[in-house]
PDB file of N, CA and C in Angstrom:
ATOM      1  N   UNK A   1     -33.349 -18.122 -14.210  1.00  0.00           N
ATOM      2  CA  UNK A   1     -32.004 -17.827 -14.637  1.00  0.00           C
ATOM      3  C   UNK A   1     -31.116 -17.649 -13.416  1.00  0.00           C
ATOM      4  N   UNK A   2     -29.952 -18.098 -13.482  1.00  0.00           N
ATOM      5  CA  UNK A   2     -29.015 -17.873 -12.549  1.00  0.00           C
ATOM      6  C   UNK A   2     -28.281 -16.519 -13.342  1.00  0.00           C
ATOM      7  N   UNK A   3     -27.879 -16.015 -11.286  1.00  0.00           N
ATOM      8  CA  UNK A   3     -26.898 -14.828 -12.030  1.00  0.00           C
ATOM      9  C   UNK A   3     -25.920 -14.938 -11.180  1.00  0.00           C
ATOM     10  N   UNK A   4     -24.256 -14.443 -11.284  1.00  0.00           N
ATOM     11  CA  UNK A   4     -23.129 -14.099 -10.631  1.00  0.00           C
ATOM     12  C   UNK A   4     -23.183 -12.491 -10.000  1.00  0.00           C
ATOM     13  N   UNK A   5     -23.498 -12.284  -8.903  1.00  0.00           N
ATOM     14  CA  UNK A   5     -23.000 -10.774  -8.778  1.00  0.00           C
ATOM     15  C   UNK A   5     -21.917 -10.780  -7.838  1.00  0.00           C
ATOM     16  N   UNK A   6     -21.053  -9.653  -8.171  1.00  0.00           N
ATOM     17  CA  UNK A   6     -19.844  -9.424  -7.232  1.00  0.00           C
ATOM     18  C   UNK A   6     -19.987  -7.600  -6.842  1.00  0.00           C
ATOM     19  N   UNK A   7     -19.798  -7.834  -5.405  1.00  0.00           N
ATOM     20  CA  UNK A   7     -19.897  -6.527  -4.697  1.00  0.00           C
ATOM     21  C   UNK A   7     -18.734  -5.161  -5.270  1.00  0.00           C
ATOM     22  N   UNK A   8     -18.511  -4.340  -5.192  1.00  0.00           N
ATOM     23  CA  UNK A   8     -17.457  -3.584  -4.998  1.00  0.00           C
ATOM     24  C   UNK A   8     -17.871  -1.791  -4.710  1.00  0.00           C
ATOM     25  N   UNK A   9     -16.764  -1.657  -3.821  1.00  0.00           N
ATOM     26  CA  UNK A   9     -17.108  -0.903  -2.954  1.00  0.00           C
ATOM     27  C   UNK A   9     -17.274   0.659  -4.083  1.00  0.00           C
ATOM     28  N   UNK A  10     -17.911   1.976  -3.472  1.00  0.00           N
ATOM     29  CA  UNK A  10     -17.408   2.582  -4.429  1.00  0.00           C
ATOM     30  C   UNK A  10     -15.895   3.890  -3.743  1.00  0.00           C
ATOM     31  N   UNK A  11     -15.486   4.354  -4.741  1.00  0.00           N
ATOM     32  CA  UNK A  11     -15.255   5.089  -4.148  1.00  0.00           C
ATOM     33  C   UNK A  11     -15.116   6.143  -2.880  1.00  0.00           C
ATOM     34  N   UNK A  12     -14.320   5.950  -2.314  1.00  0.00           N
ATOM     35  CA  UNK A  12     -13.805   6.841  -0.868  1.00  0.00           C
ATOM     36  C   UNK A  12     -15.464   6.702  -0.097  1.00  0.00           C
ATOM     37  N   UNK A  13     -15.668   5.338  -0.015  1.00  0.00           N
ATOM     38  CA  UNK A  13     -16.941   4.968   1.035  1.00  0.00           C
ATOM     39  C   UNK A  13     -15.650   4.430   2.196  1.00  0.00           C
ATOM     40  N   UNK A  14     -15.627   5.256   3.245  1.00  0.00           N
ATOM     41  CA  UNK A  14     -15.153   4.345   4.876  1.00  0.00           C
ATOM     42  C   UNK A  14     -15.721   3.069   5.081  1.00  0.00           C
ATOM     43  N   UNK A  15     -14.654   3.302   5.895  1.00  0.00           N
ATOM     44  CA  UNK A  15     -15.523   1.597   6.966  1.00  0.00           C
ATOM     45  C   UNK A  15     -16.779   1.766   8.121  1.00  0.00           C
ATOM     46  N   UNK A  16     -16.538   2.954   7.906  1.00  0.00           N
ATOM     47  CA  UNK A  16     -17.256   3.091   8.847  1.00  0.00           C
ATOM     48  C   UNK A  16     -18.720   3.720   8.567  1.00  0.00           C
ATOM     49  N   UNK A  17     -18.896   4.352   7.103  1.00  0.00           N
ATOM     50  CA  UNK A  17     -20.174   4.433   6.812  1.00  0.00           C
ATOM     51  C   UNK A  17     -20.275   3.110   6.150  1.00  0.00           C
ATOM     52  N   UNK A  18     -19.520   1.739   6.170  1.00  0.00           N
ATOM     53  CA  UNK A  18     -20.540   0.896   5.594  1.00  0.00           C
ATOM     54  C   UNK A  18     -20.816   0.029   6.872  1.00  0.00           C
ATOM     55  N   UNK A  19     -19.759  -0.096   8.018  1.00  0.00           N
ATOM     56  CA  UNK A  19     -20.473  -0.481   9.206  1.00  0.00           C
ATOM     57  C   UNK A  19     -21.949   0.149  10.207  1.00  0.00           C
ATOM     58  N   UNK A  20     -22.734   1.336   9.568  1.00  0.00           N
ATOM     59  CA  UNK A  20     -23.236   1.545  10.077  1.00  0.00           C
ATOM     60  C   UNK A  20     -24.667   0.990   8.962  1.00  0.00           C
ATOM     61  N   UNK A  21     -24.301   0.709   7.856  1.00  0.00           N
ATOM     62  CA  UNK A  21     -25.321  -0.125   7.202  1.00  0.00           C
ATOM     63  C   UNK A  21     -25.137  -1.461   7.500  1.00  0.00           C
ATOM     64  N   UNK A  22     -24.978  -2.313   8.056  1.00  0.00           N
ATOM     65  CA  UNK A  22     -24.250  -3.579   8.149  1.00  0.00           C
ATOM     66  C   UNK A  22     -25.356  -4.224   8.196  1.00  0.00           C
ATOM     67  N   UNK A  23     -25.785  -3.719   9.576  1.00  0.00           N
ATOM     68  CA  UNK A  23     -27.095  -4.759   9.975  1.00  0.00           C
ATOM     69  C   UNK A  23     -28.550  -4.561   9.232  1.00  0.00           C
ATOM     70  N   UNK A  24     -28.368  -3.535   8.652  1.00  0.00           N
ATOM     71  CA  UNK A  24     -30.162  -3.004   7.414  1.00  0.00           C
ATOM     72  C   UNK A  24     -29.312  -4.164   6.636  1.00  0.00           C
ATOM     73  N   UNK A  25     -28.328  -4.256   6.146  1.00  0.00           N
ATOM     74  CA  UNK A  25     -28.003  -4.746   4.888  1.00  0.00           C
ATOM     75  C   UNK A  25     -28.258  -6.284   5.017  1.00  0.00           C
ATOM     76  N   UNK A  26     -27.689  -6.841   6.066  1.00  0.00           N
ATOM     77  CA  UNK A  26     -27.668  -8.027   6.527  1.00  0.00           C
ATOM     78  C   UNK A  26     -29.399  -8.482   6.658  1.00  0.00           C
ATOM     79  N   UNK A  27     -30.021  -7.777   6.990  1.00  0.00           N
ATOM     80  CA  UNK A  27     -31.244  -8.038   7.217  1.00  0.00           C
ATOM     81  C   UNK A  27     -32.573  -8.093   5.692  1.00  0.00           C
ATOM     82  N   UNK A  28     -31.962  -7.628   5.070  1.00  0.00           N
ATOM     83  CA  UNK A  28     -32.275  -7.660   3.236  1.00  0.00           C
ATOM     84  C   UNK A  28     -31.699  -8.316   2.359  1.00  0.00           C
ATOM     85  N   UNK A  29     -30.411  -8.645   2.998  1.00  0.00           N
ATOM     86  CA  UNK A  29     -30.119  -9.717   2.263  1.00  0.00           C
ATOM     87  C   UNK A  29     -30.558 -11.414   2.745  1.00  0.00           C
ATOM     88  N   UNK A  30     -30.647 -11.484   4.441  1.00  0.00           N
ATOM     89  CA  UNK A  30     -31.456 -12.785   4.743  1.00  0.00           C
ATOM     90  C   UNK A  30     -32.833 -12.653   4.270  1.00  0.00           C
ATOM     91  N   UNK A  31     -33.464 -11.812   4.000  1.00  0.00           N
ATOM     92  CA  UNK A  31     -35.049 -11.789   3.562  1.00  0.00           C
ATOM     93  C   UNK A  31     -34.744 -12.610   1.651  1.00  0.00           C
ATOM     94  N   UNK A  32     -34.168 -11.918   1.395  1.00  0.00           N
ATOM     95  CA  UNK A  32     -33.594 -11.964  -0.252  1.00  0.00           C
ATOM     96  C   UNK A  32     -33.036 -13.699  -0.282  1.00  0.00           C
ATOM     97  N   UNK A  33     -32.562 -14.210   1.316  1.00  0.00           N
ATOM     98  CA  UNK A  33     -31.946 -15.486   0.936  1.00  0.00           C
ATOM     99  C   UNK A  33     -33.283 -16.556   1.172  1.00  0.00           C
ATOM    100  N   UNK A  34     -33.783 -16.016   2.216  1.00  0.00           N
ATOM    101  CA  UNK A  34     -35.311 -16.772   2.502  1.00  0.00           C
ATOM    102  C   UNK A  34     -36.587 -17.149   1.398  1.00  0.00           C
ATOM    103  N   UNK A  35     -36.243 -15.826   0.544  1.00  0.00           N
ATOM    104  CA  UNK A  35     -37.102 -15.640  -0.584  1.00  0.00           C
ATOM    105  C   UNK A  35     -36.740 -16.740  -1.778  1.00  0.00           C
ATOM    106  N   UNK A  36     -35.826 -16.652  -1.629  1.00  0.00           N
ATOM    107  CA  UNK A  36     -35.123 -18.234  -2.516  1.00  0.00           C
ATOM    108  C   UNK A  36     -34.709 -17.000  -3.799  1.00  0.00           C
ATOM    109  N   UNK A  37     -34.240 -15.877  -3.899  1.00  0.00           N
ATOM    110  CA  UNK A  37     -33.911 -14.639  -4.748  1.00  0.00           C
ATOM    111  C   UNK A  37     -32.076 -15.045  -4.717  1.00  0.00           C
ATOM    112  N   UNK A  38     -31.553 -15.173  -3.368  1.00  0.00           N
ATOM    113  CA  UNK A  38     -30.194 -14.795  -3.486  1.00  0.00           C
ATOM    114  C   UNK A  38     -29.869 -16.835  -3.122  1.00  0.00           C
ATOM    115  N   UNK A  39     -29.096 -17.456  -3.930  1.00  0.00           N
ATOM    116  CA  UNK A  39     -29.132 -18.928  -3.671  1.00  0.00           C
ATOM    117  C   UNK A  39     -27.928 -19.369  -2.698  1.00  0.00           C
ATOM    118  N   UNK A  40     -26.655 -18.120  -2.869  1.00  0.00           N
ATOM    119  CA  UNK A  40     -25.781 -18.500  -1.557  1.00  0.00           C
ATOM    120  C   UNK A  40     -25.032 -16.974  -1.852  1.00  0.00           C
ATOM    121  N   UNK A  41     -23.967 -16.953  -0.820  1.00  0.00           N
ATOM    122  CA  UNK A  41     -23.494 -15.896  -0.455  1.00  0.00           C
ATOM    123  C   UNK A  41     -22.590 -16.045   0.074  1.00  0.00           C
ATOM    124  N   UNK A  42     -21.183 -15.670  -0.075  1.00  0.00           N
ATOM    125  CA  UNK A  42     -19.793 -15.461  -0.349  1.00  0.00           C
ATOM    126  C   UNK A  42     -18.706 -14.265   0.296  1.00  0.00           C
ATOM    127  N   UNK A  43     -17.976 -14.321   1.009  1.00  0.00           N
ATOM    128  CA  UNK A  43     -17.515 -13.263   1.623  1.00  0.00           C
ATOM    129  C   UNK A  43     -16.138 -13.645   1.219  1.00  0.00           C
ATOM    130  N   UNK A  44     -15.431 -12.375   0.302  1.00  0.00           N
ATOM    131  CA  UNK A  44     -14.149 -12.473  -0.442  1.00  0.00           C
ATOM    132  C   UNK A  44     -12.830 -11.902   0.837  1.00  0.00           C
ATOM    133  N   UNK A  45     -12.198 -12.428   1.455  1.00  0.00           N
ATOM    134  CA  UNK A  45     -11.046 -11.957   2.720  1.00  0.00           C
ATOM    135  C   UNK A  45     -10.335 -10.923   1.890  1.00  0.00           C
ATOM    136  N   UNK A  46     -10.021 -11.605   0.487  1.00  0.00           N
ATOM    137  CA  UNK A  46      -8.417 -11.150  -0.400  1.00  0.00           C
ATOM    138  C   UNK A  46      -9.004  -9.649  -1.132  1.00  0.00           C
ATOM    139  N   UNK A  47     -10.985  -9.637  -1.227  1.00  0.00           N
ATOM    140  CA  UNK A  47     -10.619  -8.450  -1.844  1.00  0.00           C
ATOM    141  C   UNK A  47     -12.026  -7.378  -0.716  1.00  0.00           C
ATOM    142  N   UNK A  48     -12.701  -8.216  -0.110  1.00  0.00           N
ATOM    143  CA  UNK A  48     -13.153  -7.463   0.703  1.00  0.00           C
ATOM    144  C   UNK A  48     -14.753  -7.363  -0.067  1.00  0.00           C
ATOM    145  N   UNK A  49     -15.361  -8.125  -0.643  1.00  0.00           N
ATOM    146  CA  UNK A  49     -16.774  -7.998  -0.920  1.00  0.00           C
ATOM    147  C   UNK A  49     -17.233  -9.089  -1.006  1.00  0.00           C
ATOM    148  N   UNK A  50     -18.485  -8.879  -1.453  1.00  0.00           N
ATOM    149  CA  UNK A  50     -19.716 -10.141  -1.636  1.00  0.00           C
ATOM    150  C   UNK A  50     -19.593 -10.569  -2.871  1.00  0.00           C
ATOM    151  N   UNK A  51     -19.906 -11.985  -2.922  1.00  0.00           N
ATOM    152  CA  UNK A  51     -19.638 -12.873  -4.126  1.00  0.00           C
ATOM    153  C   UNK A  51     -21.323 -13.262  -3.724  1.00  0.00           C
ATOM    154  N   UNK A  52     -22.206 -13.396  -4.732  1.00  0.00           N
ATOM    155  CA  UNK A  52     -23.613 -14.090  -4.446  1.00  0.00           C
ATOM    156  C   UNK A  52     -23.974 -14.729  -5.487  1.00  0.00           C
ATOM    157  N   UNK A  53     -24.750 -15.847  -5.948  1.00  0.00           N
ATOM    158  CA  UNK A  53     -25.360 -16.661  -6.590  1.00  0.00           C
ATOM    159  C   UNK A  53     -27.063 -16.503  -6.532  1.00  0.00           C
ATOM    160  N   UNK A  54     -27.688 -15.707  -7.488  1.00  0.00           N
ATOM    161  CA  UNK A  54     -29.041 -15.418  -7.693  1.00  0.00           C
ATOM    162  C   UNK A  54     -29.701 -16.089  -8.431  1.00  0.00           C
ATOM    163  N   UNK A  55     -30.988 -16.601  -8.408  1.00  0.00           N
ATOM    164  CA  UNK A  55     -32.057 -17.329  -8.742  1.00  0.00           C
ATOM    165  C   UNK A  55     -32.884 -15.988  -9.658  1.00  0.00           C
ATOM    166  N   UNK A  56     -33.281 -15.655 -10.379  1.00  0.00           N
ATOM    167  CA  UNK A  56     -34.158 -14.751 -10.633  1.00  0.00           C
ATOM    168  C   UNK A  56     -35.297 -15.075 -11.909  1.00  0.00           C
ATOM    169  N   UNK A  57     -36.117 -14.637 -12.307  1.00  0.00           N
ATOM    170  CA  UNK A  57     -36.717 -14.751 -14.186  1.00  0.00           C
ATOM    171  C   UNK A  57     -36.127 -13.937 -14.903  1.00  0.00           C
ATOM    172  N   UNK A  58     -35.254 -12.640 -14.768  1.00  0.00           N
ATOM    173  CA  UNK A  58     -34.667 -12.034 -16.002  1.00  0.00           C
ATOM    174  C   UNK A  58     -33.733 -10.913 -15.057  1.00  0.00           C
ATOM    175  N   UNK A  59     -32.662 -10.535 -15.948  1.00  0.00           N
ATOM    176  CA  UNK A  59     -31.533  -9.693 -15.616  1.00  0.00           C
ATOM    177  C   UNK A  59     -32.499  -8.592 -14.868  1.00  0.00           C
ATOM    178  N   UNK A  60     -33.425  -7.963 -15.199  1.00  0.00           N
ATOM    179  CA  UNK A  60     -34.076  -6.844 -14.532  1.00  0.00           C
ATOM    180  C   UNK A  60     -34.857  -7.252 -12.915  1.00  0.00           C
ATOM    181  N   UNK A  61     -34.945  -8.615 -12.565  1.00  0.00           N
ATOM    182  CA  UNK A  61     -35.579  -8.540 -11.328  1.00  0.00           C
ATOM    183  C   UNK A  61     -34.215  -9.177 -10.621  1.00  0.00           C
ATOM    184  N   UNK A  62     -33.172  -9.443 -11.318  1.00  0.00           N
ATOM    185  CA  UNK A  62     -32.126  -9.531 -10.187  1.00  0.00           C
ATOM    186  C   UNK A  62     -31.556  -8.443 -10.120  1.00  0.00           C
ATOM    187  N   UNK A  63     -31.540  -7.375 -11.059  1.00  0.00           N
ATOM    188  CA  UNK A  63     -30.859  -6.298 -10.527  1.00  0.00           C
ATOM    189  C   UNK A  63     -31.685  -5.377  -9.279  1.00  0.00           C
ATOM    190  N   UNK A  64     -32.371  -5.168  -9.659  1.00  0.00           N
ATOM    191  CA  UNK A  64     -34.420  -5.009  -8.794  1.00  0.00           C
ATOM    192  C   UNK A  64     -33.467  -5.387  -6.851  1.00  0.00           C
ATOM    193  N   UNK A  65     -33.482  -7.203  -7.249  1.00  0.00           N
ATOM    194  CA  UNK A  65     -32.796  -7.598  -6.049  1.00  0.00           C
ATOM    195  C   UNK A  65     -31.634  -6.927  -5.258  1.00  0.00           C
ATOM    196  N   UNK A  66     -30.650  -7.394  -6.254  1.00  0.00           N
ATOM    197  CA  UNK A  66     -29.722  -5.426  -5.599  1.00  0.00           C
ATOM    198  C   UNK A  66     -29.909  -4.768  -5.190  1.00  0.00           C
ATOM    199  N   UNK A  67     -30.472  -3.856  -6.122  1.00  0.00           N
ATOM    200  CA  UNK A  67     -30.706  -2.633  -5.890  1.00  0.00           C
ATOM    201  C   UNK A  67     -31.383  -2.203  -4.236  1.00  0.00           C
ATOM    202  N   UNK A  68     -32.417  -3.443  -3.683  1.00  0.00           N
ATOM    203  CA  UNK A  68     -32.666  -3.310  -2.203  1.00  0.00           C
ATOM    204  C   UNK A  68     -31.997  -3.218  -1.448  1.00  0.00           C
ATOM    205  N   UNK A  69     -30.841  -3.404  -1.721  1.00  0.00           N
ATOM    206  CA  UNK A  69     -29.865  -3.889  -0.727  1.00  0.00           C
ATOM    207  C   UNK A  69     -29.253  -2.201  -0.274  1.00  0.00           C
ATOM    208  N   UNK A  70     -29.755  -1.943   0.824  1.00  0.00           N
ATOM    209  CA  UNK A  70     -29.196  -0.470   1.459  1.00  0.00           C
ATOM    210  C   UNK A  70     -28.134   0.462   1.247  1.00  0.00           C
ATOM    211  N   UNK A  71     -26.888  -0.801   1.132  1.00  0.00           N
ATOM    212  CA  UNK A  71     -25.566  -0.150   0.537  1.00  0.00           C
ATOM    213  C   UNK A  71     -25.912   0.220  -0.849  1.00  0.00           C
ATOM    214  N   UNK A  72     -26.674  -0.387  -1.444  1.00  0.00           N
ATOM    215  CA  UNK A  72     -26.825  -0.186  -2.798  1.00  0.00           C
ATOM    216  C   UNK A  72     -27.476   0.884  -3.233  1.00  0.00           C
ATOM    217  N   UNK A  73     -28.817   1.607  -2.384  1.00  0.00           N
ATOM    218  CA  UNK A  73     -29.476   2.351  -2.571  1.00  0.00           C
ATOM    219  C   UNK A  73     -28.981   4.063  -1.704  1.00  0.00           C
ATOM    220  N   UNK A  74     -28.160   3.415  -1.054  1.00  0.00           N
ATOM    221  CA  UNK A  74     -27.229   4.819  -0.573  1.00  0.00           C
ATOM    222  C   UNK A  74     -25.834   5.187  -1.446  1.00  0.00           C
ATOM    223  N   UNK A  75     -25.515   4.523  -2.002  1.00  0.00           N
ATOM    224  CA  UNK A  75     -24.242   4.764  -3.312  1.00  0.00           C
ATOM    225  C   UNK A  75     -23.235   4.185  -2.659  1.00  0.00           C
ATOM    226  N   UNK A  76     -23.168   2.931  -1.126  1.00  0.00           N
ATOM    227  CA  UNK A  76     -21.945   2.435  -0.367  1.00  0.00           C
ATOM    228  C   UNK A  76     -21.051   1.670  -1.539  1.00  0.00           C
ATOM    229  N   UNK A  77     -22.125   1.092  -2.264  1.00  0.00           N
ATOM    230  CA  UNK A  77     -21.857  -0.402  -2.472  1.00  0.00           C
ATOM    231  C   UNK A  77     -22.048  -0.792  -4.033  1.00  0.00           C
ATOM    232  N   UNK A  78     -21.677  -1.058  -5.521  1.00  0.00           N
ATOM    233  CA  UNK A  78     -22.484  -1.657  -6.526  1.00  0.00           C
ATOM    234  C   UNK A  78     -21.989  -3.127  -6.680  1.00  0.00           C
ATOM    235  N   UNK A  79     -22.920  -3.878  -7.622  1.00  0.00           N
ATOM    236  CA  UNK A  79     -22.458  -4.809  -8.402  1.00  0.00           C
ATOM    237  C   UNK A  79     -22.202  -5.076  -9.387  1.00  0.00           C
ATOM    238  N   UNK A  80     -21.379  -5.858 -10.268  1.00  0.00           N
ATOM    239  CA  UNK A  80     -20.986  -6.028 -11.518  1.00  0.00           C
ATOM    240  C   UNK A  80     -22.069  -7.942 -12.019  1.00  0.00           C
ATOM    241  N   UNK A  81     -23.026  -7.857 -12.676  1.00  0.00           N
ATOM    242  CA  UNK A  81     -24.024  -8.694 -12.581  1.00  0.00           C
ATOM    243  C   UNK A  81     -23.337  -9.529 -13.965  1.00  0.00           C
ATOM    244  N   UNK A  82     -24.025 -10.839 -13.778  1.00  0.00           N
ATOM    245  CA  UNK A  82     -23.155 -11.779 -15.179  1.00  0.00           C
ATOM    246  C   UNK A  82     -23.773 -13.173 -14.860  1.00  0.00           C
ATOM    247  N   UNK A  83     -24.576 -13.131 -16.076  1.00  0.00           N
ATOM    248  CA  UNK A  83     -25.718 -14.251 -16.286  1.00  0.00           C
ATOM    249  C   UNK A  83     -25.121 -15.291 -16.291  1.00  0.00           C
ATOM    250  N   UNK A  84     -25.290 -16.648 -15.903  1.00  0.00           N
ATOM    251  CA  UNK A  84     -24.465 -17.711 -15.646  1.00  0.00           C
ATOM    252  C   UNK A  84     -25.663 -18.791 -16.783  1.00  0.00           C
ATOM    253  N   UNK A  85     -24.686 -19.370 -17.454  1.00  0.00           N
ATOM    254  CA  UNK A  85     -25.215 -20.407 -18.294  1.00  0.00           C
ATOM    255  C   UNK A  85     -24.469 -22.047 -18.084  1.00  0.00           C
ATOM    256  N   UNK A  86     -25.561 -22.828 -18.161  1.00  0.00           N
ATOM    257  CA  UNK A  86     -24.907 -24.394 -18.090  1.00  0.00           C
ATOM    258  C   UNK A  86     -23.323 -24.334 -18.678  1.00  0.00           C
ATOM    259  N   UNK A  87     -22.224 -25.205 -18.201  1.00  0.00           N
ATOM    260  CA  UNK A  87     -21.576 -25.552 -18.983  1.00  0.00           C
ATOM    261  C   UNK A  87     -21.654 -26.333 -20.107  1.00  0.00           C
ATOM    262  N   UNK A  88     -21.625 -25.900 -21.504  1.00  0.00           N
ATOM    263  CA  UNK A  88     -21.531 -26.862 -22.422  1.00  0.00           C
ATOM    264  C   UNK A  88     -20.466 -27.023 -23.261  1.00  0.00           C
ATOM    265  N   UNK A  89     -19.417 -26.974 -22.558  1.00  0.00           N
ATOM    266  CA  UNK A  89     -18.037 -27.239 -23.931  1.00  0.00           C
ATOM    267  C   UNK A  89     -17.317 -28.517 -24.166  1.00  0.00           C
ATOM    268  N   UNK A  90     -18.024 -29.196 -23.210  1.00  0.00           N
ATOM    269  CA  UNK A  90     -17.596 -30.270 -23.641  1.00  0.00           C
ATOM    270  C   UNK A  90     -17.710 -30.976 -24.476  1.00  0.00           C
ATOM    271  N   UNK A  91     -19.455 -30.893 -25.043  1.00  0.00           N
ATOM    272  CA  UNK A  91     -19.921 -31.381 -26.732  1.00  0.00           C
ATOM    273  C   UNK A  91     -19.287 -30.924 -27.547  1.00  0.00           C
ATOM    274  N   UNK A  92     -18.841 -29.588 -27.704  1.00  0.00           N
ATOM    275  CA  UNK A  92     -18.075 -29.254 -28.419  1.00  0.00           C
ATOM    276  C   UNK A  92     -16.993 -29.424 -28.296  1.00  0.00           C
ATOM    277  N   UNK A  93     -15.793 -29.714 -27.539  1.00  0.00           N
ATOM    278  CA  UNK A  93     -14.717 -30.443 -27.405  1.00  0.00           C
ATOM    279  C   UNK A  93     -14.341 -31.546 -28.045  1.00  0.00           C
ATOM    280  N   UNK A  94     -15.896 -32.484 -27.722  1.00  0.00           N
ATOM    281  CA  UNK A  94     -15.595 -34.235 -27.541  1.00  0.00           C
ATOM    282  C   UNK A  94     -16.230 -34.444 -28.395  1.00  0.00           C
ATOM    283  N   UNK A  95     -16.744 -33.497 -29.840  1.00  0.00           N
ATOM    284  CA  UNK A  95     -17.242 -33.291 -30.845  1.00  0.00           C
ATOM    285  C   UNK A  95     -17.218 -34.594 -31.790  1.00  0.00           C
ATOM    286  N   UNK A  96     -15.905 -34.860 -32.253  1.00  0.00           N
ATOM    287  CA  UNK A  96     -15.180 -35.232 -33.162  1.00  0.00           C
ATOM    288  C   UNK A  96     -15.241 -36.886 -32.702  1.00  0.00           C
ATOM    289  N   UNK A  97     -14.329 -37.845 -32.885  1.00  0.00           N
ATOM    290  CA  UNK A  97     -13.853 -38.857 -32.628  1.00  0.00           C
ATOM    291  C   UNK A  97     -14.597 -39.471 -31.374  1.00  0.00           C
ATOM    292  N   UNK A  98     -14.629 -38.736 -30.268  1.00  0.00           N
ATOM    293  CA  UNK A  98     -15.238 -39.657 -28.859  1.00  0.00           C
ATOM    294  C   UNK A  98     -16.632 -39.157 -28.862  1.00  0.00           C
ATOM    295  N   UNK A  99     -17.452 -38.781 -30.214  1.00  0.00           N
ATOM    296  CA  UNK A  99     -19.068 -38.748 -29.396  1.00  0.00           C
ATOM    297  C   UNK A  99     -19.492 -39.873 -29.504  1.00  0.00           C
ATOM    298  N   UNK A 100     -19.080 -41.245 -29.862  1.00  0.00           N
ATOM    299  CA  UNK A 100     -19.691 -42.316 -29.660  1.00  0.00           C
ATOM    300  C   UNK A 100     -19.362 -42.294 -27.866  1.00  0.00           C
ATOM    301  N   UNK A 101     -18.884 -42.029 -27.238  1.00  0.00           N
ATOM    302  CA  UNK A 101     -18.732 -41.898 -26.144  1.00  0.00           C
ATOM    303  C   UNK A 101     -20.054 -41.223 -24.724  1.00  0.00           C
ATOM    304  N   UNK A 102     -20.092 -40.187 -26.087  1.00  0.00           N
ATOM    305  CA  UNK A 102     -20.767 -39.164 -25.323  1.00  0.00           C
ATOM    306  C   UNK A 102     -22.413 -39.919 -25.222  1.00  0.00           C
TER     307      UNK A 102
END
């Protein structure tokens, strides 16, 4: 299963207690990218977090995946997780009249 997670910070966390996780974090998340767990990884300018694309078998071992992640396990950092499914609206769109097409 693919998943969407997006970072966000929590509450009145500095910059400076999350710069001092930077490099644990960085270093769990390349293990997590090596592992073939995290499939790419995203750095947002406009709002200031991680955008990632996860590989996992079920919502509970990608959250699992998270949850390693240092910021995550010190309260810096959560994610908002969101199962990603094929697009299919187009059958249903092109339903009618053009499925000889399809």
């Amino acid at each position: 299963m693919k998943f969407l997670a997006m970072s966000r910070r929590m509450p009145d966390v500095s910059n400076e207690q999350v710069a001092e996780q930077a490099v644990a974090e960085a270093l769990q998340a390349f293990r997590l990218m090596r592992s073939g767990t995290f499939e790419q990884m995203y750095f947002s300018t406009e709002w200031k977090g991680a955008v990632l694309v996860l590989q996992s078998v079920s919502r509970d071992e990608a959250q699992a995946a998270l949850d390693s992640l240092p910021m995550v396990r010190t309260g810096l950092i959560g994610f908002d997780l969101y199962r990603l499914e094929p697009y299919d609206h187009f059958v249903r769109l092109f339903a009618g009249e053009h499925q000889a097409a399809l």
